[in-house]
Protein backbone atom coordinates (compact mmCIF):
# COMPACT_ATOMS: atom_id res chain seq x y z
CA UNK A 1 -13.66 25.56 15.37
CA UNK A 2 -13.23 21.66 14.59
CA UNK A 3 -9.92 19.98 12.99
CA UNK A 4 -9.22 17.01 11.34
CA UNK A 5 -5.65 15.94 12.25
CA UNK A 6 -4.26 12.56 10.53
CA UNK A 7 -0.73 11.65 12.29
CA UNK A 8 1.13 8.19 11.01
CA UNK A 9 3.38 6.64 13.99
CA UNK A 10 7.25 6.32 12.94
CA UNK A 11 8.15 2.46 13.65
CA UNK A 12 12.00 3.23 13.66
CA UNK A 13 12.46 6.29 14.77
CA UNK A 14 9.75 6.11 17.03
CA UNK A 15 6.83 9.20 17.94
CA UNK A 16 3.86 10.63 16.13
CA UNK A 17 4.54 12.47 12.79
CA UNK A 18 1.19 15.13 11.19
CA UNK A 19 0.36 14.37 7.74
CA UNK A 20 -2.09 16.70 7.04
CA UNK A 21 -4.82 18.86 8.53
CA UNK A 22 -8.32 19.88 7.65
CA UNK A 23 -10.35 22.63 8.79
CA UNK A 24 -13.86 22.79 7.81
CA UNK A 25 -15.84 26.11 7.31
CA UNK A 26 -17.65 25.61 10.74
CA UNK A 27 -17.66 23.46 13.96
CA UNK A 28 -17.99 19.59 13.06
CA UNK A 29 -21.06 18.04 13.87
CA UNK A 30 -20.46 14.64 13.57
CA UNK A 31 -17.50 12.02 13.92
CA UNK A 32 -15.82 11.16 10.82
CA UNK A 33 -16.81 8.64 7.91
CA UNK A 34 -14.00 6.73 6.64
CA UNK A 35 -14.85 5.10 2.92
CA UNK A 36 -12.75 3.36 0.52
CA UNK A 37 -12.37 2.83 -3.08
CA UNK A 38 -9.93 -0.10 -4.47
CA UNK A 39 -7.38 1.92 -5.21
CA UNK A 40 -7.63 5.27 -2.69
CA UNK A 41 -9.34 6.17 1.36
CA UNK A 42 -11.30 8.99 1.92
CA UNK A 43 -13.10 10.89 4.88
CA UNK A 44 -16.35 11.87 4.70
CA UNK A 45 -17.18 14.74 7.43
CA UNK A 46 -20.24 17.27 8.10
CA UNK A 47 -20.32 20.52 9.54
CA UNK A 48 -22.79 22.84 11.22
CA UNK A 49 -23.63 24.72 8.12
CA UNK A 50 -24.57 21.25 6.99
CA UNK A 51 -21.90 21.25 4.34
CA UNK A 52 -19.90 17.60 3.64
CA UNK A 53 -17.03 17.11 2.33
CA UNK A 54 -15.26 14.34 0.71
CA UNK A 55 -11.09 14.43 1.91
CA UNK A 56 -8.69 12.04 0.15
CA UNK A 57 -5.88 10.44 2.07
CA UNK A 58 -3.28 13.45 1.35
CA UNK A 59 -5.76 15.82 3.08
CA UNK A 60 -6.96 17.49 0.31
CA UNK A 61 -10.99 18.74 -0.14
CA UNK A 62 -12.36 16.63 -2.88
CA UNK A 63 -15.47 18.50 -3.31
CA UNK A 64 -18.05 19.81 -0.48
CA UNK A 65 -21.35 19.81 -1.10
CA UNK A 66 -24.02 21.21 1.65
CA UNK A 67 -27.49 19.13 2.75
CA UNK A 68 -30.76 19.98 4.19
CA UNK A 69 -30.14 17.95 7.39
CA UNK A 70 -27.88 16.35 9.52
CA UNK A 71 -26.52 12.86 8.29
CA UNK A 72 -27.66 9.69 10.63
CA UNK A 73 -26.00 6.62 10.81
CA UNK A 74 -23.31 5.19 8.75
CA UNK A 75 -21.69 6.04 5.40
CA UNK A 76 -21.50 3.55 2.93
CA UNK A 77 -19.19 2.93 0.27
CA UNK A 78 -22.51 2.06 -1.90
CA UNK A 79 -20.68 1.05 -5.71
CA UNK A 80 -22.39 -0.84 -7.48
CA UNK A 81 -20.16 -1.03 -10.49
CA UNK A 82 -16.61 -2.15 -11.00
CA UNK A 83 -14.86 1.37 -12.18
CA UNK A 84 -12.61 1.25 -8.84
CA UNK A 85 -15.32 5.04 -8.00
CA UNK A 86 -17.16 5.59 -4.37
CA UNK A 87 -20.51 5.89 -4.64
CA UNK A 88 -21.83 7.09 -1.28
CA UNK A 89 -25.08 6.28 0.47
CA UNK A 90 -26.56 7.62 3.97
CA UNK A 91 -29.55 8.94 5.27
CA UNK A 92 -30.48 12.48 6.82
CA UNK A 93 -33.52 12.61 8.91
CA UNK A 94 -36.01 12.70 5.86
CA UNK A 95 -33.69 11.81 2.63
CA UNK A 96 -31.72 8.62 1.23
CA UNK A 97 -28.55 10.30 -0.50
CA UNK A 98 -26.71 8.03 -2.82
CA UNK A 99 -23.65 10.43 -4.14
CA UNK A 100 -21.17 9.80 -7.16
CA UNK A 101 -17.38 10.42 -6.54
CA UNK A 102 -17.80 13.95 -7.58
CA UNK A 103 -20.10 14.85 -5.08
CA UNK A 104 -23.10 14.57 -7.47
CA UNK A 105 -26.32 12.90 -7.20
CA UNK A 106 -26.71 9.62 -8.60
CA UNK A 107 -29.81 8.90 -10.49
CA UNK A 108 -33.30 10.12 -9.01
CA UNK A 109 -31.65 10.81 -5.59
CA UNK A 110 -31.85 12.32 -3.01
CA UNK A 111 -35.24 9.97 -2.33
CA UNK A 112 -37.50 11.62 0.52
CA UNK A 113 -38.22 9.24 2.78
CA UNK A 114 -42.12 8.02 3.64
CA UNK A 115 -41.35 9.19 7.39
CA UNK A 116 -38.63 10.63 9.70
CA UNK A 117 -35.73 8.44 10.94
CA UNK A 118 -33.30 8.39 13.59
CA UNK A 119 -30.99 5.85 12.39
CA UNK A 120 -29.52 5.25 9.29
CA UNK A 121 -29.47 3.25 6.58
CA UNK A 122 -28.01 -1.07 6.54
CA UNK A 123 -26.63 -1.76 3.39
CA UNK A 124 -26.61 -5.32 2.04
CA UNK A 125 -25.62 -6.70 -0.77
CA UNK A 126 -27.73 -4.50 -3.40
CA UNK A 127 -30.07 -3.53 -1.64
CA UNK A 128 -30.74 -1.24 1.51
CA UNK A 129 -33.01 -1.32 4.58
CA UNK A 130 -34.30 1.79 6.49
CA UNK A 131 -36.06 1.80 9.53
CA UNK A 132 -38.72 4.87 10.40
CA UNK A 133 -40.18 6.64 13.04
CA UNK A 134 -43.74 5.34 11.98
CA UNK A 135 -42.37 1.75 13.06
CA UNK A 136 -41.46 0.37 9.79
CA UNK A 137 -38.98 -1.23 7.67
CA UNK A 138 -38.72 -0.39 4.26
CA UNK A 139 -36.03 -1.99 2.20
CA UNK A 140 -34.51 -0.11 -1.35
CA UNK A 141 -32.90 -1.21 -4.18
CA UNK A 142 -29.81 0.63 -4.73
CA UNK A 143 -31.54 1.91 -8.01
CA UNK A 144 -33.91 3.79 -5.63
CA UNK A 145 -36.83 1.51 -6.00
CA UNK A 146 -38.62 -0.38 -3.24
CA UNK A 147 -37.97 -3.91 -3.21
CA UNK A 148 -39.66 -6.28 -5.25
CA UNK A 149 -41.90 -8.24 -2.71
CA UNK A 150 -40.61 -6.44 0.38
CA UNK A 151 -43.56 -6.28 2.78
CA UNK A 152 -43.46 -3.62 5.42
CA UNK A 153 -42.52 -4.56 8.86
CA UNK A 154 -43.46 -3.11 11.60
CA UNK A 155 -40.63 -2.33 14.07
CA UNK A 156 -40.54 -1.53 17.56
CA UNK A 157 -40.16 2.12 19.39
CA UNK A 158 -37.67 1.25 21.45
CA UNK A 159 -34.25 1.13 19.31
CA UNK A 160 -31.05 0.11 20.94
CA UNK A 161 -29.43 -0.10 17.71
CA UNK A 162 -29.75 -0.56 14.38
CA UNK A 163 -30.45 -3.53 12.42
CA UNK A 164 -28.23 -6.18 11.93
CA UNK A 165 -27.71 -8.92 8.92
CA UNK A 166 -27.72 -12.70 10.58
CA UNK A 167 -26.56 -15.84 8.65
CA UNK A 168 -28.13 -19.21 9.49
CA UNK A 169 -27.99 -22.52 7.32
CA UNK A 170 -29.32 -20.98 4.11
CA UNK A 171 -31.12 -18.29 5.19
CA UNK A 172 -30.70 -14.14 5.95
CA UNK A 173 -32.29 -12.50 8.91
CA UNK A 174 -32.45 -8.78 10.04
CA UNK A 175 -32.21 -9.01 13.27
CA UNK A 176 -33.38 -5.77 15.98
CA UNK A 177 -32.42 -5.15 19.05
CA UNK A 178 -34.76 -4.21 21.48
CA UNK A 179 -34.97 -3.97 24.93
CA UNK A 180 -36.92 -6.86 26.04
CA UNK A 181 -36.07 -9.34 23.39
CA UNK A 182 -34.48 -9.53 19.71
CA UNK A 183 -37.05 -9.91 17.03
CA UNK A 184 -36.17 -11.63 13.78
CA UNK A 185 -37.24 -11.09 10.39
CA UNK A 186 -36.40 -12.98 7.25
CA UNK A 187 -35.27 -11.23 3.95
């Protein structure tokens, strides 16, 4: 059985105090997600039944809500309004899932994606880049939409990491790391 423990550290008096705990219905499968709103924190976590759940900073469930897969890669506070609400956005093996703070789908996710991935999503700006299994990059609106122009890029096999966002002059790169030299691409 997995726990979340959050402890705050005493300045004065000195030692390690427990806030709260959490105990999921099953055995955590992944580390923890920590997201923020302008006005509150929250934890995102996943267990083995494939159930997440959303935990504000006093411990306490917001909702759970359970997935067909296993979440990859980062979670992403994805809001693209100015109501002070999380929208959450991160990738399973075959699915883009962009949630409301309720737990709820947003709009016409989750969006199936054209091929498996092992890494998850990069968020930028408005707009999101994924990159597949069939050796391609396909970037997203945060409407769900394929970018306007975006051309397919093929990608290489052999992933260190994810993508990254480069600033040079006037210009934005995505930039992968491979293992026998970084290859650029311009947005």
């Amino acid at each position: 059985m997995s726990f979340i423990h959050c402890f705050f550290e005493k300045k004065i008096a000195g030692g390690t105090n427990l806030l709260w705990t959490f105990k999921p219905d099953t055995t955590l499968i992944s580390g923890y997600h920590l997201v923020s709103s302008k006005t509150e924190n929250y934890i995102l976590c996943q267990d083995a039944a494939l159930n997440i759940y959303l935990i504000n900073s006093e411990g306490k469930t917001e909702w759970k809500k359970q997935v067909d897969e296993k979440i990859t890669g980062n979670v992403y506070n994805a809001s693209v309004s100015d109501n002070n609400r999380i929208q959450l956005l991160f990738t399973t093996i075959s699915k883009i899932y962009l949630l409301d703070q309720g737990g709820n789908n947003v709009g016409n996710y989750p969006l199936r994606l054209p091929a498996k991935t092992k890494s998850g999503a990069l968020l930028y700006d408005d707009k999101f880049f994924i990159q597949c299994q069939n050796q391609q990059l396909y970037g997203y609106e945060m409407q769900g939409k394929p970018l306007l122009g975006w051309q397919f890029i093929k990608t290489s096999d052999e992933w260190l990491s994810d993508f990254e966002i480069k600033h040079l002059s006037d210009k934005t790169f995505l930039q992968e790391l491979i293992k026998t030299k970084p290859c650029t691409f311009t947005t």
